[in-house]
PDB file of N, CA and C in Angstrom:
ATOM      1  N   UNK A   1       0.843  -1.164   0.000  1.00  0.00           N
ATOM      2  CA  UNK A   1       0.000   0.000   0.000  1.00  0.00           C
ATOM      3  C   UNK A   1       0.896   1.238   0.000  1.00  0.00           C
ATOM      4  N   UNK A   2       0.450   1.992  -0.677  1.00  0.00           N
ATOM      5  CA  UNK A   2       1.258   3.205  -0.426  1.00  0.00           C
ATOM      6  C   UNK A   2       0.328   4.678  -0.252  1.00  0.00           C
ATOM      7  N   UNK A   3       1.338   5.445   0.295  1.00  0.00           N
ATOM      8  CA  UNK A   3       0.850   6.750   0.800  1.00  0.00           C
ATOM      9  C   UNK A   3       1.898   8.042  -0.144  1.00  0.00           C
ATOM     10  N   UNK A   4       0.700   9.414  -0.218  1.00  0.00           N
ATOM     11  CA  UNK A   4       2.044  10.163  -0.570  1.00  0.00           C
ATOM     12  C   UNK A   4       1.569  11.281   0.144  1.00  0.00           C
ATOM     13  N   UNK A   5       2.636  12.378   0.943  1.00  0.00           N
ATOM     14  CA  UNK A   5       2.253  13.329   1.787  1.00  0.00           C
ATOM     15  C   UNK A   5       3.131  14.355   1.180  1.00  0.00           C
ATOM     16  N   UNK A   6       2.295  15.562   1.127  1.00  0.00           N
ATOM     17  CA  UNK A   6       3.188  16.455   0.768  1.00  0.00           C
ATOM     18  C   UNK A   6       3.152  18.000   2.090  1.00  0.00           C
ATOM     19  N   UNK A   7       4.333  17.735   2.063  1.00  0.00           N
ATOM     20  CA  UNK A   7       4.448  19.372   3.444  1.00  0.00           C
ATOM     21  C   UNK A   7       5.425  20.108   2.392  1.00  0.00           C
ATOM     22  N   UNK A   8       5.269  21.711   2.915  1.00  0.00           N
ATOM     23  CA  UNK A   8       5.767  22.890   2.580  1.00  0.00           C
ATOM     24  C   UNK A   8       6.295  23.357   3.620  1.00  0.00           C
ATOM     25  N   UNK A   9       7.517  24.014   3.723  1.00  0.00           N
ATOM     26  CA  UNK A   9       8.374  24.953   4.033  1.00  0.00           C
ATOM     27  C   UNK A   9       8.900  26.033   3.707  1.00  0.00           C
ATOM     28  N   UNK A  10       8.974  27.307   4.603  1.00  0.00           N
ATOM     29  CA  UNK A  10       9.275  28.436   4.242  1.00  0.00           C
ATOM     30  C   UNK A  10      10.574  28.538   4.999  1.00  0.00           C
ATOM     31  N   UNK A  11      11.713  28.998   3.742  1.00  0.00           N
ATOM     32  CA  UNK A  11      12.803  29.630   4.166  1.00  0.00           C
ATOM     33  C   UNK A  11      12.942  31.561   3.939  1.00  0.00           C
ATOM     34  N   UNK A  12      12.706  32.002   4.762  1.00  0.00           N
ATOM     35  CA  UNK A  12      12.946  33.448   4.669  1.00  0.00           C
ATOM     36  C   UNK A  12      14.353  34.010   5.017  1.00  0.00           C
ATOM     37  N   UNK A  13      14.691  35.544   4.807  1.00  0.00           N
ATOM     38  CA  UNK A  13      16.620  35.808   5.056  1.00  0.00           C
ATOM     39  C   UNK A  13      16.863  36.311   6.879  1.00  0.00           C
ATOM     40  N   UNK A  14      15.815  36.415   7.023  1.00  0.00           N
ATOM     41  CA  UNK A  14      15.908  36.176   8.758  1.00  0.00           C
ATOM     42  C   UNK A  14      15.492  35.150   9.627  1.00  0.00           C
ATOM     43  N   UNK A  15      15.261  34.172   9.202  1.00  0.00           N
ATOM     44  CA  UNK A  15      15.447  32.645   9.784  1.00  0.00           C
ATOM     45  C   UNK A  15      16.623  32.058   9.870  1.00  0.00           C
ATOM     46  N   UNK A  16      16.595  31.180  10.824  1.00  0.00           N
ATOM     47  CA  UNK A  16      18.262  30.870  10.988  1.00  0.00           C
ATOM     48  C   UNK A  16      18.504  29.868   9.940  1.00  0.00           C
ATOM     49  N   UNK A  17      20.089  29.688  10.371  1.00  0.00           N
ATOM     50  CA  UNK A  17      20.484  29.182   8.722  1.00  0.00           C
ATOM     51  C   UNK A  17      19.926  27.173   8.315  1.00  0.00           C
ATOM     52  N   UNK A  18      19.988  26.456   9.842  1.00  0.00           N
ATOM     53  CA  UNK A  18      19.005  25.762   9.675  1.00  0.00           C
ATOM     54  C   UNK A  18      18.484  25.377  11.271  1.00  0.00           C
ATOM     55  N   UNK A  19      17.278  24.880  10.741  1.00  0.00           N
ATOM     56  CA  UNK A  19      15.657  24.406  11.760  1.00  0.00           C
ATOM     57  C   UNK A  19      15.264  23.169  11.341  1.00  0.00           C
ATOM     58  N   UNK A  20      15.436  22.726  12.464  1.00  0.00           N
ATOM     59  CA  UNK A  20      14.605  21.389  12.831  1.00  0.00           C
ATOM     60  C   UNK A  20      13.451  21.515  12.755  1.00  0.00           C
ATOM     61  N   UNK A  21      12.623  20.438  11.613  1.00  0.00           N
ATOM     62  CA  UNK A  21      11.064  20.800  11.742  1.00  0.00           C
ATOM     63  C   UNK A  21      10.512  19.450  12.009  1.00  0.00           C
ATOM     64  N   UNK A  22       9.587  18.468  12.939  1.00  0.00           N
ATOM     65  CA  UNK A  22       8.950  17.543  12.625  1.00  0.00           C
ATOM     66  C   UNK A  22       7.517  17.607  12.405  1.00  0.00           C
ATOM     67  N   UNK A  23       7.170  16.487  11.275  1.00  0.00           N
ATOM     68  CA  UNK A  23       5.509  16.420  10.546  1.00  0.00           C
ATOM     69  C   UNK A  23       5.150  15.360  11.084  1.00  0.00           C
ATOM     70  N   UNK A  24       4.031  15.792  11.856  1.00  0.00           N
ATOM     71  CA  UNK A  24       3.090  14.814  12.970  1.00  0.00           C
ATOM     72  C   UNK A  24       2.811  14.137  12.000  1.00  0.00           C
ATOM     73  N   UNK A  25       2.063  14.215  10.972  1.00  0.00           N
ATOM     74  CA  UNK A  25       1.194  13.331  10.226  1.00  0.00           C
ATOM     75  C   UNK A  25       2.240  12.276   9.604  1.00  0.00           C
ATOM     76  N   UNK A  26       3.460  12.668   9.127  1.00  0.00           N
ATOM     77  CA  UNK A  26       4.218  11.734   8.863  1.00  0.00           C
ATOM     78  C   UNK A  26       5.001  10.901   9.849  1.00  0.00           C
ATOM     79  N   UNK A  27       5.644  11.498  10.902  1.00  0.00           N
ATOM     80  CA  UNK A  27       5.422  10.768  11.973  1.00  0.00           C
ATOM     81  C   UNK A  27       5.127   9.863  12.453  1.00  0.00           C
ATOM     82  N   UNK A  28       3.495   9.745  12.214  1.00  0.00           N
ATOM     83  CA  UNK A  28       2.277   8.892  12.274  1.00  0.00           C
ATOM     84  C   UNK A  28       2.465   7.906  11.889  1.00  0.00           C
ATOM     85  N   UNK A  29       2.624   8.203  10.183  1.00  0.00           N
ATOM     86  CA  UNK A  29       2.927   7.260   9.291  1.00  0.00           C
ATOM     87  C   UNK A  29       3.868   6.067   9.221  1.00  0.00           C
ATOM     88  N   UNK A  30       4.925   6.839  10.372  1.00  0.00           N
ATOM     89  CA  UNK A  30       6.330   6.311  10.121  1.00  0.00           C
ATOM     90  C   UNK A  30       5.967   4.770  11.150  1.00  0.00           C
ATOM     91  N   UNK A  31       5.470   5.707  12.528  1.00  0.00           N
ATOM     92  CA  UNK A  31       5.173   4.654  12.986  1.00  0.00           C
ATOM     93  C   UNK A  31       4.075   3.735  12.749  1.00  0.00           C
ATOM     94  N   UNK A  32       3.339   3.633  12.079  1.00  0.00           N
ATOM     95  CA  UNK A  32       2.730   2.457  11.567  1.00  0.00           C
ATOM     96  C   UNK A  32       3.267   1.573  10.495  1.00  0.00           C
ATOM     97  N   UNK A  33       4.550   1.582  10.163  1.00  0.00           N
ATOM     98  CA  UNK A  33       5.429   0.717  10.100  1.00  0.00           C
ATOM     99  C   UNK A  33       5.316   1.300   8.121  1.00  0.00           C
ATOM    100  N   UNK A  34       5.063   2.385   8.033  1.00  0.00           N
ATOM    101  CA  UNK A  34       4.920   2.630   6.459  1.00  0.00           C
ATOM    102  C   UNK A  34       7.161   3.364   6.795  1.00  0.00           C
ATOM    103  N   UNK A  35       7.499   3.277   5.255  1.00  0.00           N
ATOM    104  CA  UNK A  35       8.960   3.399   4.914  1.00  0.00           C
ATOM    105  C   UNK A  35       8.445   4.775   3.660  1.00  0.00           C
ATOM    106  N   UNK A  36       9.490   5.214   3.738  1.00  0.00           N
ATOM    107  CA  UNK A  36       9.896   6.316   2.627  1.00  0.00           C
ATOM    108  C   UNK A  36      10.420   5.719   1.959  1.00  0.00           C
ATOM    109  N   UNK A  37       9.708   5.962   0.896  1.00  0.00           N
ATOM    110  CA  UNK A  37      10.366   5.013  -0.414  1.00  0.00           C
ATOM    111  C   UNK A  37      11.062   6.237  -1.319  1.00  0.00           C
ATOM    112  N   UNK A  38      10.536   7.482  -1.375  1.00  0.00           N
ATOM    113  CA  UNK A  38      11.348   8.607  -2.374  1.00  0.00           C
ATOM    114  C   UNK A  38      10.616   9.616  -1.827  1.00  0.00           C
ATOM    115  N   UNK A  39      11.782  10.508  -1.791  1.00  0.00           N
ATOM    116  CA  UNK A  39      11.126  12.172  -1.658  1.00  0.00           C
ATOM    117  C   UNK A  39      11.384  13.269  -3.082  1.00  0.00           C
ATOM    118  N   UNK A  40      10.517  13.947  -3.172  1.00  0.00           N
ATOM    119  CA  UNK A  40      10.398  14.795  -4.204  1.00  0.00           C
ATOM    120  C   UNK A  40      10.902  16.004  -3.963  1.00  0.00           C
ATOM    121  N   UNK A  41      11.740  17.081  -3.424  1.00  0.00           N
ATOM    122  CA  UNK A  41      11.531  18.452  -3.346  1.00  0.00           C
ATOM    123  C   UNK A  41      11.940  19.505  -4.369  1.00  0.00           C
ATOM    124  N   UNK A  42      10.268  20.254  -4.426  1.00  0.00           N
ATOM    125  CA  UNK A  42      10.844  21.778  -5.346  1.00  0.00           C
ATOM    126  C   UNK A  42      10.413  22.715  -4.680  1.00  0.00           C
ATOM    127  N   UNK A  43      11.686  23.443  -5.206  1.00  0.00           N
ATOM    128  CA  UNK A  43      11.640  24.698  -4.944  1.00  0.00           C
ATOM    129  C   UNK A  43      10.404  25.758  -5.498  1.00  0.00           C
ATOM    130  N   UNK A  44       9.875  26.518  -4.315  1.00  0.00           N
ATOM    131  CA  UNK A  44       9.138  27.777  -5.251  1.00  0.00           C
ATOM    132  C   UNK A  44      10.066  28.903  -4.468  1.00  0.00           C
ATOM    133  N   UNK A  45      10.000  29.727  -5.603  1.00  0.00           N
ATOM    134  CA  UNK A  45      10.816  31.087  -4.919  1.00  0.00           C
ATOM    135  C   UNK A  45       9.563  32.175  -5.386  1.00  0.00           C
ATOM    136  N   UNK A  46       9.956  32.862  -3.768  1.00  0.00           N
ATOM    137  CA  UNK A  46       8.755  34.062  -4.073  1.00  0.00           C
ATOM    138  C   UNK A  46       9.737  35.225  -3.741  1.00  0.00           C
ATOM    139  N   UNK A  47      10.516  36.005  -5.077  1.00  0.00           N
ATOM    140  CA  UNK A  47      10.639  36.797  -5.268  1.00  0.00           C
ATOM    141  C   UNK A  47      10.402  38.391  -4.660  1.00  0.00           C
ATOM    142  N   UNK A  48       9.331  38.382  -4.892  1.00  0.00           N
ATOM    143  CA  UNK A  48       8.308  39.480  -3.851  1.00  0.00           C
ATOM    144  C   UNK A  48       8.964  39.986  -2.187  1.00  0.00           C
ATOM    145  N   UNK A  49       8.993  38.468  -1.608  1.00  0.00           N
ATOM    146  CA  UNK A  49       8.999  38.628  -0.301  1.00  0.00           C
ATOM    147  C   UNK A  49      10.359  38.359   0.057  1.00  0.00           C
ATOM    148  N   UNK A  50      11.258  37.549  -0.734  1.00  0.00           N
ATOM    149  CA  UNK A  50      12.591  37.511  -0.901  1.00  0.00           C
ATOM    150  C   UNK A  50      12.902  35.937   0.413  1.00  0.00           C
ATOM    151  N   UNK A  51      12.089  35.043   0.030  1.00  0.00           N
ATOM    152  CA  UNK A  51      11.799  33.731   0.093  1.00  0.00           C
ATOM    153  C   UNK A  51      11.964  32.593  -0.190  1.00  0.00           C
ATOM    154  N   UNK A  52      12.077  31.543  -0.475  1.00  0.00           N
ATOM    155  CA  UNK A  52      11.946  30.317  -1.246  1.00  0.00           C
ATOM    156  C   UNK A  52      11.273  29.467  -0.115  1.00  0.00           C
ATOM    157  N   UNK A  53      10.073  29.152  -0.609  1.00  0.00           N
ATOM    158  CA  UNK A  53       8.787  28.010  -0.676  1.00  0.00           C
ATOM    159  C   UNK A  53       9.834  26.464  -0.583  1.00  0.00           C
ATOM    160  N   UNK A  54       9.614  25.620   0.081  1.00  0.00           N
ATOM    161  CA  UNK A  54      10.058  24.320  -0.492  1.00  0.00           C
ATOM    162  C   UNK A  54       8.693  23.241  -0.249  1.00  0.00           C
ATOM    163  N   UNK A  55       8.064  22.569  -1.280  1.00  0.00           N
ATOM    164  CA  UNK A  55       7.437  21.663  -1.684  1.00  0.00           C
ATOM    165  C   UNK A  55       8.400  20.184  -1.629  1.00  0.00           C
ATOM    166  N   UNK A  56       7.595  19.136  -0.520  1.00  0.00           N
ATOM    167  CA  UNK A  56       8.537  17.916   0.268  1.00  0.00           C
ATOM    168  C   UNK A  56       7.503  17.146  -0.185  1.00  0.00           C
ATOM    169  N   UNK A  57       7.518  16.328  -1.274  1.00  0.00           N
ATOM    170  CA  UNK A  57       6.444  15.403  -1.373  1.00  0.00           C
ATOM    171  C   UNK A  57       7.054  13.963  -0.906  1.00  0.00           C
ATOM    172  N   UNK A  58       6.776  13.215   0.308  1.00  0.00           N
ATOM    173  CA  UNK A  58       7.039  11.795   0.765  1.00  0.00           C
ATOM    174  C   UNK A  58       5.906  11.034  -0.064  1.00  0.00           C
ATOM    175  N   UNK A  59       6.513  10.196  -0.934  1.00  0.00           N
ATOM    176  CA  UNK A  59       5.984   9.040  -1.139  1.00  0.00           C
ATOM    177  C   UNK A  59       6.311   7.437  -0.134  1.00  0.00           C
ATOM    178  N   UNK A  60       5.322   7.050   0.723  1.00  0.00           N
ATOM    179  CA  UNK A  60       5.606   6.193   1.573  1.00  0.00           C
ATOM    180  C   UNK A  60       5.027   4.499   0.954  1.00  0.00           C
ATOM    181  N   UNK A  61       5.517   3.698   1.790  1.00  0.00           N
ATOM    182  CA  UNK A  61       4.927   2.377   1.142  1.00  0.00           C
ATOM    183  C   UNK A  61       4.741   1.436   2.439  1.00  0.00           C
ATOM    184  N   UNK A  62       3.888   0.714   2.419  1.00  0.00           N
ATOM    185  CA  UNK A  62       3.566  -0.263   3.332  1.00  0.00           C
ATOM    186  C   UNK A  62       3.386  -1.703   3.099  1.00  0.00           C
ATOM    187  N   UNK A  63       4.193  -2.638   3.380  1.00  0.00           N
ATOM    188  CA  UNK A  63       4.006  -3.957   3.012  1.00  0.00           C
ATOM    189  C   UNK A  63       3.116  -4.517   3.403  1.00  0.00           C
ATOM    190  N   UNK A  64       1.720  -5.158   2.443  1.00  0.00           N
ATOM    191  CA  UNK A  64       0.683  -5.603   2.979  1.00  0.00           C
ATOM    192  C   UNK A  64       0.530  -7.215   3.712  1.00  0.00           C
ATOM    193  N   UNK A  65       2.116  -7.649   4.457  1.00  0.00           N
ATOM    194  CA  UNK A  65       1.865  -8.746   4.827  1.00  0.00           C
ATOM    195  C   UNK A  65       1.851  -8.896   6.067  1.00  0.00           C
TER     196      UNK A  65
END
């Protein structure tokens, strides 16, 4: 069986340079014995606000035995 979750992140120029973030829902996932099988990430940059967006899509999988 598989699952795919996607979380977003904002990096702005006054945030530190890096942050620990954890996703309950994946989390969740992890512990119900589902695996990360591939992660996806793109970038959006928002210009404007002087930003970059990051788009984390987990594709997870669960062995149905």
């Amino acid at each position: 069986m598989q699952k795919v979750l996607t979380v977003h992140t904002e990096t702005a120029p006054s945030s530190p340079p890096f942050e620990e973030l954890e996703y309950p829902k994946l989390n969740k996932y992890l512990e119900e014995g589902y695996w990360v099988k591939q992660t996806i990430v793109s970038p959006i940059n928002n210009s404007t606000l002087g930003s970059t967006y990051y788009s984390i899509t987990f594709i997870l999988e669960k062995s149905n035995l």
